[in-house]
N, C-alpha and C. Protein backbone atom coordinates (compact mmCIF):
# COMPACT_ATOMS: atom_id res chain seq x y z
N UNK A 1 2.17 -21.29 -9.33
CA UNK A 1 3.11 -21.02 -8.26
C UNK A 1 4.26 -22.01 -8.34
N UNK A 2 5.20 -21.47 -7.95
CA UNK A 2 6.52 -22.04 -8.32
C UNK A 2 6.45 -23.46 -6.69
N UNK A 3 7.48 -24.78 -7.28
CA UNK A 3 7.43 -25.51 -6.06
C UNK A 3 8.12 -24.92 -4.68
N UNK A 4 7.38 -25.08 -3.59
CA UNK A 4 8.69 -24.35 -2.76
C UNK A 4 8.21 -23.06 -2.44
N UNK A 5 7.44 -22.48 -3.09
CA UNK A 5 7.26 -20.58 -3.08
C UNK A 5 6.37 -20.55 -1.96
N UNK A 6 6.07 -19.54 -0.97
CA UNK A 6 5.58 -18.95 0.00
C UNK A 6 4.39 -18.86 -0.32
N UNK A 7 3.20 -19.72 0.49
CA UNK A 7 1.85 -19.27 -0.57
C UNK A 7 1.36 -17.96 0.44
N UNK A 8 0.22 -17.38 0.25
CA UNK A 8 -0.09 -16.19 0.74
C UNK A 8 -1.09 -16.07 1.86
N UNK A 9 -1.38 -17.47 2.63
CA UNK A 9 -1.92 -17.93 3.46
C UNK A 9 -0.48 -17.53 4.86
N UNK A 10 0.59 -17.88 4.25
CA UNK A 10 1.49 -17.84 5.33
C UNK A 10 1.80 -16.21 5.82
N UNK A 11 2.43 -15.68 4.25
CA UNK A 11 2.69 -14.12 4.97
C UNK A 11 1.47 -13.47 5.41
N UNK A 12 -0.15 -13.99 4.73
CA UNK A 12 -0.94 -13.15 5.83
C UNK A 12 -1.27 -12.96 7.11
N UNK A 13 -0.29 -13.92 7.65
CA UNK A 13 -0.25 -14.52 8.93
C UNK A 13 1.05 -14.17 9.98
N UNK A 14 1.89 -13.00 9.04
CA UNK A 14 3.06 -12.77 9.86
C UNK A 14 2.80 -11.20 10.45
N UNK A 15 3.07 -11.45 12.10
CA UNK A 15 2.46 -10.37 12.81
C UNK A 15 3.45 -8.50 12.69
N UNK A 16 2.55 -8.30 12.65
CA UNK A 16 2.85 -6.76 12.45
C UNK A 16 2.87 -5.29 13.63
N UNK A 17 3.77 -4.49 14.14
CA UNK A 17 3.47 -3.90 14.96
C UNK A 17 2.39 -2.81 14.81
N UNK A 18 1.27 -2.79 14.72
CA UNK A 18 1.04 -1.46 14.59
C UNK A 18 0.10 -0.40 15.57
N UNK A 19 1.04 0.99 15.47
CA UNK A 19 0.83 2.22 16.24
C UNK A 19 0.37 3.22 15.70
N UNK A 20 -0.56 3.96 16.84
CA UNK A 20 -1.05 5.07 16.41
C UNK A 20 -0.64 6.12 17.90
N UNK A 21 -0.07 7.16 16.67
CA UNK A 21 1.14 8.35 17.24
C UNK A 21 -0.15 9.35 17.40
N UNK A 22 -0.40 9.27 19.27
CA UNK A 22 -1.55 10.88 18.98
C UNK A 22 -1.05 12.12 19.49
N UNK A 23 0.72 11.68 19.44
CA UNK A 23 1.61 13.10 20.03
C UNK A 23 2.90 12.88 21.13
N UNK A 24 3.77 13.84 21.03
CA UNK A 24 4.73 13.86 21.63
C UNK A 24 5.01 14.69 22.56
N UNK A 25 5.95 14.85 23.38
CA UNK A 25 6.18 15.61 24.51
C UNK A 25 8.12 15.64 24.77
N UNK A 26 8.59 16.54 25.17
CA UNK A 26 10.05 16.20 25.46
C UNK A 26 9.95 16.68 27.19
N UNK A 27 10.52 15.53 27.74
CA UNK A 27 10.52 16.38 29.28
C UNK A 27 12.22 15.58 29.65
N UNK A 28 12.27 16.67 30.58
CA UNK A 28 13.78 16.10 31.64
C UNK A 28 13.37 14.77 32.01
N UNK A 29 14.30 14.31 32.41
CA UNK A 29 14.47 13.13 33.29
C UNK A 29 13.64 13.10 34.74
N UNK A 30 14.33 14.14 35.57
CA UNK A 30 13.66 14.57 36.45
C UNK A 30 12.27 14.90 36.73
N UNK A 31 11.98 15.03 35.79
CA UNK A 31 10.19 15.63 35.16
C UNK A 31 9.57 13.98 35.10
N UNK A 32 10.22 13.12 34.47
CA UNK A 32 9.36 12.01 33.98
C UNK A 32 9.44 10.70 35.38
N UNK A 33 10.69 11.19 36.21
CA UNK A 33 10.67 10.31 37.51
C UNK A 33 9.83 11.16 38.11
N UNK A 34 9.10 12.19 38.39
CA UNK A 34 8.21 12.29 39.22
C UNK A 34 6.82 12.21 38.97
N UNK A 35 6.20 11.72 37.38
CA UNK A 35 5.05 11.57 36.98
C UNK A 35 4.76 10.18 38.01
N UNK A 36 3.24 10.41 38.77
CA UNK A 36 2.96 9.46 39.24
C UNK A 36 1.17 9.20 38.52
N UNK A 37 0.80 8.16 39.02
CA UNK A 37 -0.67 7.91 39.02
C UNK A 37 -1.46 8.90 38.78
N UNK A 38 -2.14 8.75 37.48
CA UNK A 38 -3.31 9.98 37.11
C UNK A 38 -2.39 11.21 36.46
N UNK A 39 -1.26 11.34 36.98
CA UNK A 39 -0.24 12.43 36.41
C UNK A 39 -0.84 13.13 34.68
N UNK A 40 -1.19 13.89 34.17
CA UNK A 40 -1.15 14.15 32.77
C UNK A 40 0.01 14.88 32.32
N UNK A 41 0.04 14.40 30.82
CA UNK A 41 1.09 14.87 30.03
C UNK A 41 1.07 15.52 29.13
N UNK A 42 0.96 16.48 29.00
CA UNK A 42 0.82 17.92 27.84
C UNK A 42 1.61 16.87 26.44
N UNK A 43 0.58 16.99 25.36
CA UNK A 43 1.03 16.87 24.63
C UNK A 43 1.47 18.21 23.44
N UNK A 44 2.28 17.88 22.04
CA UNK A 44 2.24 18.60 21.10
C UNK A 44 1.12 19.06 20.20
N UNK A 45 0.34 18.08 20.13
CA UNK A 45 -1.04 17.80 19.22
C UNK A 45 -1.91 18.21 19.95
N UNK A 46 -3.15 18.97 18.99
CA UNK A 46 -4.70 19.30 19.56
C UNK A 46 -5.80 18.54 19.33
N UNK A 47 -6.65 18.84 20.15
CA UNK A 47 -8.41 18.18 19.83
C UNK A 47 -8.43 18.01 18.15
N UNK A 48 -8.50 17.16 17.68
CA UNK A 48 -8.98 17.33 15.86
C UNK A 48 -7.73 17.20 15.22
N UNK A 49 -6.46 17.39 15.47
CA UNK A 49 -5.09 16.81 14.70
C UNK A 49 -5.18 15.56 14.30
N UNK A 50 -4.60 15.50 12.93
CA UNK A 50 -4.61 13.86 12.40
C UNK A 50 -3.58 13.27 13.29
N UNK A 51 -3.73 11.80 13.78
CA UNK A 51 -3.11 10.88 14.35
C UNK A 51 -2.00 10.33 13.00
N UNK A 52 -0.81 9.69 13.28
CA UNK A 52 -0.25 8.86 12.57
C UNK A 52 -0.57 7.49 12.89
N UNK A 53 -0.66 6.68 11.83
CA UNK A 53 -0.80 5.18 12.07
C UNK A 53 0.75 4.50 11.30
N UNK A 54 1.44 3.85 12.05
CA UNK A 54 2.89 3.10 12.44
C UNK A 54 2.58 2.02 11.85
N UNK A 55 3.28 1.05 11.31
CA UNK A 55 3.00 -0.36 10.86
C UNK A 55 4.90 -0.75 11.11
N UNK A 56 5.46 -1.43 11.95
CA UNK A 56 7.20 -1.39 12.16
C UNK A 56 7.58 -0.22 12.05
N UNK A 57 7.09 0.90 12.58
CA UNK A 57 7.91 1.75 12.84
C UNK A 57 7.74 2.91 11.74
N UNK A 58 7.07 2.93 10.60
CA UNK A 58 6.65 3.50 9.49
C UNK A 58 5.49 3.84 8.94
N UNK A 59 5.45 5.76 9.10
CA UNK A 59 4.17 5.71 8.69
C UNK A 59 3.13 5.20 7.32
N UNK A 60 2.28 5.07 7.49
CA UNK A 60 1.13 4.33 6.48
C UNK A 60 0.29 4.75 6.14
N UNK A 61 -0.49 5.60 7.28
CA UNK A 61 -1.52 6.19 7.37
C UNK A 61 -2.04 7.19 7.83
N UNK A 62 -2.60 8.01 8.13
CA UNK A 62 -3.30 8.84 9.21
C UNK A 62 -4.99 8.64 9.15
N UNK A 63 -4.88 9.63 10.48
CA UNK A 63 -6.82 9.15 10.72
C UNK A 63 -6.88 10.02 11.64
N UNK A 64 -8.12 9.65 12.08
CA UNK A 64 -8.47 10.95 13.43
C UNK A 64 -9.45 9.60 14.48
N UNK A 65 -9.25 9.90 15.29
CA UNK A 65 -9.74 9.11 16.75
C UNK A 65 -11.07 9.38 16.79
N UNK A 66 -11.89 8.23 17.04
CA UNK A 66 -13.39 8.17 17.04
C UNK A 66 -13.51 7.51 17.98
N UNK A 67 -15.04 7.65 18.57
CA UNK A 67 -15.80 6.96 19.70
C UNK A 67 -16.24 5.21 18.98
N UNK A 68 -15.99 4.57 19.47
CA UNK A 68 -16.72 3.58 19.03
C UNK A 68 -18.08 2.94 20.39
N UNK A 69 -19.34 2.96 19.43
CA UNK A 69 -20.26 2.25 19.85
C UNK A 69 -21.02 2.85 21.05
N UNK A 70 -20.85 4.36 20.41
CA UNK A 70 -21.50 5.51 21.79
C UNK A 70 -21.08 4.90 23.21
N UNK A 71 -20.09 4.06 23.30
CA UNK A 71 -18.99 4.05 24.99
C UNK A 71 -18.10 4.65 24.85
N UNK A 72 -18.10 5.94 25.62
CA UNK A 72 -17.10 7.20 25.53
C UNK A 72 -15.79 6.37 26.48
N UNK A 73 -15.94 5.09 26.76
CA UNK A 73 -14.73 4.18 27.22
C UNK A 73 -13.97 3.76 26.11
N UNK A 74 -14.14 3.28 24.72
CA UNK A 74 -13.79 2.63 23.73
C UNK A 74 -13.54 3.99 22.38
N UNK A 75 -12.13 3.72 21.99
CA UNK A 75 -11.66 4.37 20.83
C UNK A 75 -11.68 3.57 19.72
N UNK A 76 -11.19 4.09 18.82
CA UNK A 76 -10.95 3.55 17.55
C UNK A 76 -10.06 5.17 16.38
N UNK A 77 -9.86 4.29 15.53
CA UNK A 77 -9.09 5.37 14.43
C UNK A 77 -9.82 4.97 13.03
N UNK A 78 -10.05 6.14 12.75
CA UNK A 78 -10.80 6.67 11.51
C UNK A 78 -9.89 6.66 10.46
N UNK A 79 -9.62 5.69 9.12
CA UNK A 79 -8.40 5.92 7.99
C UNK A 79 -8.91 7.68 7.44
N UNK A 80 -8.24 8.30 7.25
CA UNK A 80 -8.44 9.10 6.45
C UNK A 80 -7.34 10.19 5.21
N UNK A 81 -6.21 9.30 5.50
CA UNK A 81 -5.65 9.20 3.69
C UNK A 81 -4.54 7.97 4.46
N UNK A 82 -4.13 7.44 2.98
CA UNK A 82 -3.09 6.38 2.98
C UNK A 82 -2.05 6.72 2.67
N UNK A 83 -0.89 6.43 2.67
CA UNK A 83 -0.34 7.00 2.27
C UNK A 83 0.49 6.48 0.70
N UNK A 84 1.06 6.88 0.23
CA UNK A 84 1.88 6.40 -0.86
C UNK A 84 3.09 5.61 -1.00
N UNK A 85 2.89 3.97 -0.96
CA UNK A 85 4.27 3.20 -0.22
C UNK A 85 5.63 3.84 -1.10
N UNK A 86 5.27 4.04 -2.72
CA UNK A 86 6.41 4.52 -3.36
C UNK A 86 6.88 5.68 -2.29
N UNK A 87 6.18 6.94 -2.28
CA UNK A 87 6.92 7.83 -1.77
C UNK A 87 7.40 8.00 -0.39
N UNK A 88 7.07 6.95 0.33
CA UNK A 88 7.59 6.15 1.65
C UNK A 88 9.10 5.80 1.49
N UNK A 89 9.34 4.84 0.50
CA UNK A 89 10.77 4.46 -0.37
C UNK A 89 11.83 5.63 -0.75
N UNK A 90 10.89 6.64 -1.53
CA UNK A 90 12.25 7.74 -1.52
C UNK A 90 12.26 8.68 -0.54
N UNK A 91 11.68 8.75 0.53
CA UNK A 91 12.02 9.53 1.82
C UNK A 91 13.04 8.56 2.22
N UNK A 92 13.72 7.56 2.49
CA UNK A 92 14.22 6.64 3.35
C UNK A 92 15.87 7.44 2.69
């Protein structure tokens, strides 16, 4: 390693946003000032649709949403393909 160079202790240590997209919705304005408490929101996506997983804003991954630890309180996301960082690069 070069003197000076970034060892890999540091960047494994630089924080990352990451999201999981389980759907979208478009509503008025008016529509979203009157959602109150408990309110639900129709999404685009169904029971069993792959989720996207976000890392800054960019997908990475997908998966599908699992129970963790038989507490139907606690989620988790299942990887189930990665995606290809090259072909991430020429979509941009």
């Amino acid at each position: 390693m070069r003197p000076g160079a970034p060892k890999i202790d540091t960047i494994l240590q630089i924080p990352v946003v990451l999201q999981v997209v389980v759907g979208s919705t478009t509503l008025p304005v008016a529509d979203l000032l009157n959602l109150g408490r408990g309110a639900v929101i129709p999404l685009d996506s169904r029971v069993g649709d792959p989720v996207e997983i976000m890392i800054n804003g960019r997908e990475i991954a997908r998966g599908e949403v699992v129970v963790i630890e038989d507490d139907n309180t606690r989620f988790g996301v299942s990887l189930t393909e990665i995606r290809d960082p090259n072909l991430s690069a020429l979509q941009q």
